[in-house]
Protein backbone atom coordinates (compact mmCIF):
# COMPACT_ATOMS: atom_id res chain seq x y z
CA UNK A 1 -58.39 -15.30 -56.13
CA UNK A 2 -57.78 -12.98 -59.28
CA UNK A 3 -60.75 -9.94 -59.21
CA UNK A 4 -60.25 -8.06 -62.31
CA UNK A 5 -58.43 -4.68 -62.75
CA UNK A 6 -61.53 -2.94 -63.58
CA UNK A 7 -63.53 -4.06 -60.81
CA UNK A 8 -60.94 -3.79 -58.25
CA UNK A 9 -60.44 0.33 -58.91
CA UNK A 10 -64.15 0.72 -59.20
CA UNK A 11 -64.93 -0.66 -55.91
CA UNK A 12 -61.50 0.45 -54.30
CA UNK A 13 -60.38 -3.02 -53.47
CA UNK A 14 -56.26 -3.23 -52.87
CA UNK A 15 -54.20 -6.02 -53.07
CA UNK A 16 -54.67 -8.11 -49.16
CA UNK A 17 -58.10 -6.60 -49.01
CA UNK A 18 -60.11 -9.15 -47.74
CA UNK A 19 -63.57 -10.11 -48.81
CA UNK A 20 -66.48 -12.26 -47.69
CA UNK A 21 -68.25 -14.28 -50.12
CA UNK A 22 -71.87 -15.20 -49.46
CA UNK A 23 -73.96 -17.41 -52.27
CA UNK A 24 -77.00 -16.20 -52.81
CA UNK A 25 -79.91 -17.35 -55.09
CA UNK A 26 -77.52 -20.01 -56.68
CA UNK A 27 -74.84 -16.70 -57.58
CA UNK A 28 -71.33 -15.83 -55.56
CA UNK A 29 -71.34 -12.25 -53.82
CA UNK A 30 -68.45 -10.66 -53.34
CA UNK A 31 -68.44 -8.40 -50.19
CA UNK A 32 -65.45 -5.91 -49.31
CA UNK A 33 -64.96 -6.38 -45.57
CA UNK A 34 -63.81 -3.16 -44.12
CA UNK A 35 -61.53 -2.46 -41.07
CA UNK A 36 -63.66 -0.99 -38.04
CA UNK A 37 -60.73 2.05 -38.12
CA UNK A 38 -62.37 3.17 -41.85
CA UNK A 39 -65.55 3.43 -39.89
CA UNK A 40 -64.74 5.77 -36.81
CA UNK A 41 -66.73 9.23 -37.28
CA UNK A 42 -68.65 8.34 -40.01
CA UNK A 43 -72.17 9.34 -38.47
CA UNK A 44 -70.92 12.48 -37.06
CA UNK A 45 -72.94 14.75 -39.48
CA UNK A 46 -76.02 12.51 -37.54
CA UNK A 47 -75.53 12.81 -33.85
CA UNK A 48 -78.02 14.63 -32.64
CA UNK A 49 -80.75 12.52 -34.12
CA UNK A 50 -78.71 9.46 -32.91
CA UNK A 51 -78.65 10.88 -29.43
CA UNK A 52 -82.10 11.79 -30.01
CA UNK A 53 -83.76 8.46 -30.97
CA UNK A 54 -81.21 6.90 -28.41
CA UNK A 55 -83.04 9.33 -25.68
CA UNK A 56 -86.48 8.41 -26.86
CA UNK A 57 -85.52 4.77 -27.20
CA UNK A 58 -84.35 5.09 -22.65
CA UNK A 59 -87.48 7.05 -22.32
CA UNK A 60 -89.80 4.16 -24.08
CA UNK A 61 -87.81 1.21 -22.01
CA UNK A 62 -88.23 3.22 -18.90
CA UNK A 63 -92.32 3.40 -19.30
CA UNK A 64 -92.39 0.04 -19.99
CA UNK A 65 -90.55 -1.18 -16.97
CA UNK A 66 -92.83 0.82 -15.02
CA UNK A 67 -96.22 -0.84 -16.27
C-alpha cells in the first residue's frame, strides 16, 4: 500500500512500518503499530502515582477478600 509523502512524515511512518487497519463507521483507519521497545520508560515521569494507585488498588482487593 502507497501512504502519501505528506502523511507519512507527519505521522513519522518509515518505509516497513507496519499498520493496522480497522473500518469504522463505513471509513478505513489507519493505525501505526508500534514496537513494544519504543514504549520502555515512557511513564517514568508518572511512577509514583502508578505505584500509588497500584498500592491503593492491593489495599482495596485485600478488604474485599476479607468481607
Amino acid at each position: 500500500m502507497t501512504i502519501p509523502s505528506e502523511i507519512r512524515r507527519k505521522y513519522g511512518l518509515k518505509e516497513g512500518d507496519k499498520v493496522r487497519i480497522i473500518e469504522q463507521g463505513g471509513v478505513l483507519v489507519i493505525v501505526p503499530l508500534t514496537d513494544i521497545k519504543t514504549l520502555h520508560g515512557l511513564g517514568a515521569e508518572h511512577k509514583e502515582k502508578l505505584l500509588r494507585g497500584i498500592k491503593e488498588l492491593e489495599e482495596e482487593h485485600d478488604e474485599e477478600a476479607k468481607a
